[in-house]
Protein backbone atom coordinates (compact mmCIF):
# COMPACT_ATOMS: atom_id res chain seq x y z
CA UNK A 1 -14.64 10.81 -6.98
CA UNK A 2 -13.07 8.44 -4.79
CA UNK A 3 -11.34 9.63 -1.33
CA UNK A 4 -7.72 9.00 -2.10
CA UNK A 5 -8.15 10.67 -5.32
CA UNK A 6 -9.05 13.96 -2.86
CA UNK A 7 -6.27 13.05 -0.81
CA UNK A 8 -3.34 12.57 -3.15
CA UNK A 9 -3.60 16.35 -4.42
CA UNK A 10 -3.30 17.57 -1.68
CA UNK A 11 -0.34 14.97 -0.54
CA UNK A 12 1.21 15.66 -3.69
CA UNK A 13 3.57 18.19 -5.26
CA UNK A 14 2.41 19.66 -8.61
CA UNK A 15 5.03 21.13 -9.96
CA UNK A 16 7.19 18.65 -10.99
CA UNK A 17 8.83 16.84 -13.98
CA UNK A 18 6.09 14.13 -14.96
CA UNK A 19 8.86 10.95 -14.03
CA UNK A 20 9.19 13.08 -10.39
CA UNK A 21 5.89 13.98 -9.89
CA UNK A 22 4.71 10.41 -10.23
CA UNK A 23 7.49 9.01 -7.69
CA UNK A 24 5.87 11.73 -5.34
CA UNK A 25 2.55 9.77 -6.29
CA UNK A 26 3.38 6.74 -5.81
CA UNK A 27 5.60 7.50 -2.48
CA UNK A 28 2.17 8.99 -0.75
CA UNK A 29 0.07 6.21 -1.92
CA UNK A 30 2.42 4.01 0.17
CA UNK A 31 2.02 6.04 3.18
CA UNK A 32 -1.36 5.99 3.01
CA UNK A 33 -1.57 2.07 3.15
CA UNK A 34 1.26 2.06 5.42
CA UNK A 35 -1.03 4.52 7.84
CA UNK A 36 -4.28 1.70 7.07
CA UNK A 37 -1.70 -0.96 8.39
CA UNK A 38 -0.05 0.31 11.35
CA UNK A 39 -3.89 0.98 12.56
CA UNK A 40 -4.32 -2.93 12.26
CA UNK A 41 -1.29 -3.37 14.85
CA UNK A 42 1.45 -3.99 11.85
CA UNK A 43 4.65 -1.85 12.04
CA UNK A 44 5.47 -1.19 8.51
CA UNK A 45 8.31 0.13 6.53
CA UNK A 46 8.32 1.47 2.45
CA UNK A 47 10.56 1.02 -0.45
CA UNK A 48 12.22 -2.47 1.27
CA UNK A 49 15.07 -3.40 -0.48
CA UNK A 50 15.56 -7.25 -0.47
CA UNK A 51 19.16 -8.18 -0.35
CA UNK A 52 19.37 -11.26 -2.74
CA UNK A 53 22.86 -13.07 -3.24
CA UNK A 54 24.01 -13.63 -6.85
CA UNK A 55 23.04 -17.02 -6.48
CA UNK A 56 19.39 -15.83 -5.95
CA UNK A 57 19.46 -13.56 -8.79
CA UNK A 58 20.57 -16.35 -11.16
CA UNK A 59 18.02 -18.56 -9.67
CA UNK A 60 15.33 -16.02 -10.80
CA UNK A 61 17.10 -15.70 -14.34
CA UNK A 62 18.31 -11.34 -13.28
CA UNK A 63 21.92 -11.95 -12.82
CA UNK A 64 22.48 -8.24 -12.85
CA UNK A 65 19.29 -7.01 -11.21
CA UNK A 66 19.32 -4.54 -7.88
CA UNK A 67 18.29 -5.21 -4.87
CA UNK A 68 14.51 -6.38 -5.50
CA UNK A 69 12.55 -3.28 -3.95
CA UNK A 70 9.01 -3.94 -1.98
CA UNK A 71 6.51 -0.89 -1.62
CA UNK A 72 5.50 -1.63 1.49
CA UNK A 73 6.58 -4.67 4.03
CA UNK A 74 3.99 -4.69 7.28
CA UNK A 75 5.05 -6.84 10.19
CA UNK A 76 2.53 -7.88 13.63
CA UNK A 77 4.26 -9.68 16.03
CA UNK A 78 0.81 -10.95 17.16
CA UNK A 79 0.31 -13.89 14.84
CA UNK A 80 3.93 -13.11 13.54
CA UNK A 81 2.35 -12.43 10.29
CA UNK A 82 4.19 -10.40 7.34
CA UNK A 83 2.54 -8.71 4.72
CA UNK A 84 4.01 -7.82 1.31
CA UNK A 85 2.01 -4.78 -0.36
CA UNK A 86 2.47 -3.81 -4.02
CA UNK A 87 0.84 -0.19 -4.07
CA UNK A 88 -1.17 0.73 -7.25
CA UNK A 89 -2.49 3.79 -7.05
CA UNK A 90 -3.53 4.05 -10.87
CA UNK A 91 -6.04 6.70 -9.79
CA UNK A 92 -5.17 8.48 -13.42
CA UNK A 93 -5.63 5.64 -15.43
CA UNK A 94 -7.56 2.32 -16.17
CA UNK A 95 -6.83 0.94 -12.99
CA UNK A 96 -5.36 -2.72 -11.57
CA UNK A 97 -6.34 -5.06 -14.78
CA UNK A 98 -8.57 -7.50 -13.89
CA UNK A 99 -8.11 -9.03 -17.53
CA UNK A 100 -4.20 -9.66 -16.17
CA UNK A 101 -5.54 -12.43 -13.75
CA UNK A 102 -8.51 -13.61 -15.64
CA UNK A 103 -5.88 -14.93 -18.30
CA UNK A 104 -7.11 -12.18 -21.30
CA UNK A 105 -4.13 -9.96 -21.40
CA UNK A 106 -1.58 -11.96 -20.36
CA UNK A 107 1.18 -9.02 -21.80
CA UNK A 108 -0.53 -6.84 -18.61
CA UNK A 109 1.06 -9.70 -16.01
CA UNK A 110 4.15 -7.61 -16.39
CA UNK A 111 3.06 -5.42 -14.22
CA UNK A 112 2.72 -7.99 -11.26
CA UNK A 113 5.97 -10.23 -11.42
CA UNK A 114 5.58 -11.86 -8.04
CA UNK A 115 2.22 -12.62 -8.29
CA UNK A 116 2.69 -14.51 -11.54
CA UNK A 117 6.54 -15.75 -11.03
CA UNK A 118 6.23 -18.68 -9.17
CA UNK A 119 10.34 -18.81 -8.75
CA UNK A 120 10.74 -15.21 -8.31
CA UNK A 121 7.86 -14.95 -5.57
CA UNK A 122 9.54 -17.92 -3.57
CA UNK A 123 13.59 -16.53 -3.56
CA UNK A 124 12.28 -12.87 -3.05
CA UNK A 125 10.55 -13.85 -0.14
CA UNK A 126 13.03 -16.42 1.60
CA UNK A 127 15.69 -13.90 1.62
CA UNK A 128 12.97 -11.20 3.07
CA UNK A 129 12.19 -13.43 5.99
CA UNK A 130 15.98 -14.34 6.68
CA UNK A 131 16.93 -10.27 6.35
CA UNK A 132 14.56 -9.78 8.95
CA UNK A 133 14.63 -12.63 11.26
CA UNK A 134 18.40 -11.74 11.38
CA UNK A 135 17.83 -7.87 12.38
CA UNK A 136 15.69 -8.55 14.96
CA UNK A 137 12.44 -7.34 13.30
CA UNK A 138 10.40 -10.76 13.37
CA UNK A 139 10.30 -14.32 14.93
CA UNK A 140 11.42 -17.03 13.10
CA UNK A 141 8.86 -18.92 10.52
CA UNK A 142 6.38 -15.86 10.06
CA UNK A 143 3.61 -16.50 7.82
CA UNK A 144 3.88 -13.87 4.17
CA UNK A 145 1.46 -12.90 2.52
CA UNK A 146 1.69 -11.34 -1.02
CA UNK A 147 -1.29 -8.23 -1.36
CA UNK A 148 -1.96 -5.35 -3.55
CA UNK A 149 -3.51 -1.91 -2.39
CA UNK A 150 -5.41 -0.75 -5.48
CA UNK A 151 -6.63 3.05 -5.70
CA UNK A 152 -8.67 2.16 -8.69
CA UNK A 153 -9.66 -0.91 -10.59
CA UNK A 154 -10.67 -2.14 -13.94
CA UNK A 155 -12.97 -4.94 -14.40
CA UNK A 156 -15.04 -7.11 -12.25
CA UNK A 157 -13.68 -6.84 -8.51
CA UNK A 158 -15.71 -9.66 -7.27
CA UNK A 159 -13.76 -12.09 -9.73
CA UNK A 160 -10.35 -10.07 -8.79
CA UNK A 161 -11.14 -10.67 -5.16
CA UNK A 162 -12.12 -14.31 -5.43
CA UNK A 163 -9.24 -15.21 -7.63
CA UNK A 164 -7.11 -13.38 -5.19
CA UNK A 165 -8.67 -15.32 -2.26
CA UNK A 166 -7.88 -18.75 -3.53
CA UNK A 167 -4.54 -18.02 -4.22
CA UNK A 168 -4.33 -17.04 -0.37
CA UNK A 169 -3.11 -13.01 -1.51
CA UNK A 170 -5.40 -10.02 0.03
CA UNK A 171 -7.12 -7.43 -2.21
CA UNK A 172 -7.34 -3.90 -0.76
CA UNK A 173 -9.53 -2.21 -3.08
CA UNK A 174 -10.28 1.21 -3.26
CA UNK A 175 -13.38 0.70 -1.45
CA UNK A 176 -11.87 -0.85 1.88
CA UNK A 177 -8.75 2.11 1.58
CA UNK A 178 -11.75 4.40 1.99
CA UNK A 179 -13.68 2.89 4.53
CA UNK A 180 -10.53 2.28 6.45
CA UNK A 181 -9.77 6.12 6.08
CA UNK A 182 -12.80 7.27 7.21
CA UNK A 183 -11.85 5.98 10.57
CA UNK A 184 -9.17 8.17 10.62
CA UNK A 185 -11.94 10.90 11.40
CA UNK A 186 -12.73 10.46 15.11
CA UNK A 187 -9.53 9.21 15.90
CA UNK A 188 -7.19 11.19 18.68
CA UNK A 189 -4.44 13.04 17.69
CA UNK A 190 -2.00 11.48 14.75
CA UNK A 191 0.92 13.20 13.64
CA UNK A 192 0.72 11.72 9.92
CA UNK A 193 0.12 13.09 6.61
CA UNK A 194 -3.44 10.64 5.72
CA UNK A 195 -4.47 11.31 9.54
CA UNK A 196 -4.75 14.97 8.67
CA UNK A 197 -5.78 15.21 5.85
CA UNK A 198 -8.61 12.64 6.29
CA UNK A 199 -9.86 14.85 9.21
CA UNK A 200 -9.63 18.22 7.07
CA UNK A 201 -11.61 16.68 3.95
CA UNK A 202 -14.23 14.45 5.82
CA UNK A 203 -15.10 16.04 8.90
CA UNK A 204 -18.02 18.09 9.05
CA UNK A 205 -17.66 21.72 9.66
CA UNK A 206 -18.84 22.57 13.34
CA UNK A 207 -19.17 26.05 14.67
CA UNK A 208 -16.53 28.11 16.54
CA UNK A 209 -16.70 28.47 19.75
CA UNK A 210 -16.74 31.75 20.63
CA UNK A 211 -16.08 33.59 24.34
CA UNK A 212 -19.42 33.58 26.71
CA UNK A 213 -18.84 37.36 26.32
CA UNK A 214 -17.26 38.20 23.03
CA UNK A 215 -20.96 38.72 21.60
CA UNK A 216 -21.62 41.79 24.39
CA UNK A 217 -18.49 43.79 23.67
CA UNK A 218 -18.74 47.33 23.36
């Protein structure tokens, strides 16, 4: 059993209508790779809504779409570097698809739109940069970069990551969310949800401390 599948239980409220419940799922995944990022130096926000003009939703062919919603947008003013992270916990299911990249189950690619829209990818992204350049979160020409956080996976992950790799995206698979929570565990005090609970599931029990004279009373 992985370690986000122990953490999302206890992250999570159970009693719930399935639709709700699964929001509540998804929602804590994305704090928990939100969390992973702002320990890399990244200030991060979830559930981004993207702003795109009618022009830009007839460009990508969704004339009467909403405003295009990201999971979670991480910025570092460091190497001005943004990064665009579509959560998928999946830790109840099959898992990310690997046959949706390997070009097997091309009906699965539904599930990724900017990864496989070309068009859609490039106007989502534009108008991400300009919202943010023009509210003072970022310098002007940062560098985007499309990634997926996956809680579980199905298929070959070496392939996954390789494929992923040439097309210049990042793969966070369930191993690296661990690792990267396990750090969590020595770390000084954190006021977030995945800080505490990481220290409450993976720290080893130590003994109380007792008084030098609690033992003697009468």
């Amino acid at each position: 059993m992985g370690f986000v599948t122990l953490l999302l239980p206890v992250l999570t409220p159970v009693f719930h209508p399935p639709a709700r419940t699964w929001r509540y799922i998804m929602d804590s995944f994305e704090e928990v790779i939100a969390a992973i990022l702002q320990r890399k130096g990244y200030w991060t926000q979830t559930s981004v809504k993207v702003e795109l003009t009618k022009s830009e939703k007839r460009k990508i062919g969704r004339e009467s779409s909403p405003r295009w919603e990201l999971d979670v947008v991480a910025y570092r003013g460091k190497d001005n570097s943004i990064k665009v992270v579509e959560c998928k916990s999946y830790l109840d299911s099959y898992g990310v698809d690997c046959a949706a990249f390997d070009g097997s189950n091309e009906a699965a690619q539904s599930r990724y739109k900017l990864f496989f829209e070309r068009r859609l990818r490039k106007v989502v992204f534009e108008r991400l940069k300009n919202q943010m350049i023009s509210r003072g979160f970022c310098r002007t020409s940062p560098r985007i970069q499309l990634c997926v956080a996956a809680g579980k996976i199905r298929g070959d992950e070496d392939f996954l990551r390789s494929y992923f790799k040439k097309n210049d995206w990042l793969l966070i698979g369930p191993d690296s969310i661990r690792e990267e929570l396990e750090k969590f565990i020595d770390s000084g005090y954190e006021n977030s949800v995945p800080a505490v609970v990481a220290k409450l599931l993976l720290r080893r029990a130590k003994p109380i401390c007792r008084g030098r004279n609690v033992g003697n009373a009468a």
